[in-house]
Structures are given as structure tokens and as C-alpha cells.
Protein backbone atom coordinates (compact mmCIF):
# COMPACT_ATOMS: atom_id res chain seq x y z
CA UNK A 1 138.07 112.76 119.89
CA UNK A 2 139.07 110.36 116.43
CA UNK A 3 136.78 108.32 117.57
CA UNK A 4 134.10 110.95 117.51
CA UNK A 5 134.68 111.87 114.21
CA UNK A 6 134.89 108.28 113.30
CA UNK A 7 131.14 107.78 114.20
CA UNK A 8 129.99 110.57 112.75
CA UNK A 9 131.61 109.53 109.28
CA UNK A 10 130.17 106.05 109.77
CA UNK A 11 127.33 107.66 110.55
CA UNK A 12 126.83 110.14 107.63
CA UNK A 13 127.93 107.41 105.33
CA UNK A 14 125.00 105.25 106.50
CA UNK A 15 122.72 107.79 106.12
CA UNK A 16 123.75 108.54 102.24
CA UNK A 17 123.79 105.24 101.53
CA UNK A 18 120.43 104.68 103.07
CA UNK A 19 118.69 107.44 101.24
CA UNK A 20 120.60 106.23 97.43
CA UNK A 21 118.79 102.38 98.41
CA UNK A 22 115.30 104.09 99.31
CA UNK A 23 115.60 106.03 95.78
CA UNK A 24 116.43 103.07 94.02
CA UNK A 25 113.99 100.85 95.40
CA UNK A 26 111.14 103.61 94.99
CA UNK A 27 112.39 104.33 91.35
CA UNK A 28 111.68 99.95 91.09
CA UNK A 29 107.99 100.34 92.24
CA UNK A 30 105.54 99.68 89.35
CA UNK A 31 103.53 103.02 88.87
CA UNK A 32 100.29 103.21 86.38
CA UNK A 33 101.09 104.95 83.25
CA UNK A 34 100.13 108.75 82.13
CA UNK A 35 101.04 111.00 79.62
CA UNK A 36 102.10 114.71 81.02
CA UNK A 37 98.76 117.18 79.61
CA UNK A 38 100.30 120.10 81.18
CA UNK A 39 102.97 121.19 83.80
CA UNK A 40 104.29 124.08 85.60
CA UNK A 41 106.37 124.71 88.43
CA UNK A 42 103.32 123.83 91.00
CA UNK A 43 101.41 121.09 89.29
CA UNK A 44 101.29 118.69 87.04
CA UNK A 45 98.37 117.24 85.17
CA UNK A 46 98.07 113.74 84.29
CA UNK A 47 95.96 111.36 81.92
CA UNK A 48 96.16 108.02 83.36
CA UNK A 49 95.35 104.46 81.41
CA UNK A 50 92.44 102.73 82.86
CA UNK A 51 93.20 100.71 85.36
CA UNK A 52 91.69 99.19 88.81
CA UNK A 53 91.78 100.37 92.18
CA UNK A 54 91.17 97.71 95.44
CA UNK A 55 89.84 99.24 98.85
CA UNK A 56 88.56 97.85 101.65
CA UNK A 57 87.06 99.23 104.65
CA UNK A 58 87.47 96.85 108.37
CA UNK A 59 85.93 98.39 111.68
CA UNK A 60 88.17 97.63 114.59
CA UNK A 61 91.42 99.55 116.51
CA UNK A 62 93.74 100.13 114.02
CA UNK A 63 96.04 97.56 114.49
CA UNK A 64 93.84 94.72 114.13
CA UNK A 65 91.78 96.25 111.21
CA UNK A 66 95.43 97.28 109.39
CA UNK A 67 96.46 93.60 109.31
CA UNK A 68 93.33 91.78 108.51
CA UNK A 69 92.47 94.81 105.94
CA UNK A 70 95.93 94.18 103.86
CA UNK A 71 95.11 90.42 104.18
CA UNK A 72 91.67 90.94 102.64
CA UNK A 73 93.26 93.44 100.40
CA UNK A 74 96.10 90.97 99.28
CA UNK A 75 93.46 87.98 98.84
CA UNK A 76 91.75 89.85 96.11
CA UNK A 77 94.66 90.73 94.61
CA UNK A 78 95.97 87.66 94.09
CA UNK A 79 93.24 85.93 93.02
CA UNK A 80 90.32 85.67 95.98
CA UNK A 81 87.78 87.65 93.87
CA UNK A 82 84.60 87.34 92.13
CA UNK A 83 86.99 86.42 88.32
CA UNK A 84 89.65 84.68 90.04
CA UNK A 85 92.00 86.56 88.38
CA UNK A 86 94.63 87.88 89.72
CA UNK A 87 96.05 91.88 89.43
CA UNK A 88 98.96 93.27 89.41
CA UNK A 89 100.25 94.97 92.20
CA UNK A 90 101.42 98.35 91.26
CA UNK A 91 101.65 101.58 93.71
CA UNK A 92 100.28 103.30 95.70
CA UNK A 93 99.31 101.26 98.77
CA UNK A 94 97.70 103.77 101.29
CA UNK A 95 96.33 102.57 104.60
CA UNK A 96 94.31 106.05 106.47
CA UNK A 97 92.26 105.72 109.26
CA UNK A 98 88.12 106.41 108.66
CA UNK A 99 86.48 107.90 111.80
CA UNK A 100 82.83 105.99 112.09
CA UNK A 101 81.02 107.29 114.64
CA UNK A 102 81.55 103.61 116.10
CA UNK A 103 85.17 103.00 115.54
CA UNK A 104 88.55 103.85 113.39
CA UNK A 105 88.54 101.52 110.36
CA UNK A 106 91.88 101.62 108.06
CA UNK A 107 91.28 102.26 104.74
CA UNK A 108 93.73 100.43 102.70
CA UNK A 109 93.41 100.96 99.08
């Protein structure tokens, strides 16, 4: 029975300290900058900076077209473009699925 309750405290205690490291590491993520227009309790309007978005589009399953999209993806970031200049990285990095009438390409942008 102690040893029960010992697991579940282990347990719980994991799980906090799992959810304080995601926070942190979140709050660490480089996000463009806005300035706050107007707010309520439901939204939130933003005025963003300029800055530069990177998408590309592979056909193939998922899988395969995930990883050789965030290669593509990571070559132009760091400096396999038309300037050879390389961005910063900031968030958010979103991979979706785009149903062609051939295949699924990710999206990764």
C-alpha cells in the first residue's frame, strides 16, 4: 500500500515538474513582436512588425514529405536561398497535411 502512494507521489511530482520545464522552455521561444490594439476577454488584436514567413509544400506520405519538407525548410533558413542570408528562426513552426487530389503533402511553414 506505501508503495502505492509512493508512485503516485513520484508520479505527480514528475508530472508538475514536467509541465513548469514545458512553460519555461515555451516562455524561451523567440516570438515576432506586436503591440496589443485591442483586447477583451475572447480576443485579442495584434499589430505585428514586418517580418518573413518560409513554407514549403512536398507531395509524398507524410512521413517522408515531413522530413525532407523541414530539411528544405531549414536549408533556406539558414542560408540555402536566393540572398544567402540567413533568418532567424523564431516561432511558430507548423507542419499540416494538404489534401491534393494526388497525395497528402505537409505544409511546414
Amino acid at each position: 500500500m506505501k508503495g502505492i502512494q509512493v508512485f503516485k507521489s513520484v508520479l505527480a511530482a514528475s508530472a508538475i515538474g514536467s509541465l513548469l520545464m514545458t512553460s519555461t522552455a515555451t516562455q524561451a521561444i523567440e516570438q515576432p513582436s506586436y503591440v496589443v490594439v485591442q483586447s477583451n476577454d475572447v480576443y485579442e488584436i495584434r499589430k505585428y512588425e514586418p517580418y518573413i514567413v518560409a513554407e514549403v509544400v512536398v507531395p509524398g506520405p507524410e512521413a517522408d514529405a515531413g522530413n525532407q519538407a523541414f530539411s528544405l525548410l531549414g536549408g533556406y533558413i539558414f542560408g540555402k536561398n536566393k540572398g544567402e542570408r540567413k533568418l532567424e528562426m523564431t516561432a511558430p513552426v507548423v507542419q499540416t497535411p494538404v489534401t491534393s487530389s494526388a497525395s497528402t503533402a505537409p505544409r511546414l511553414t
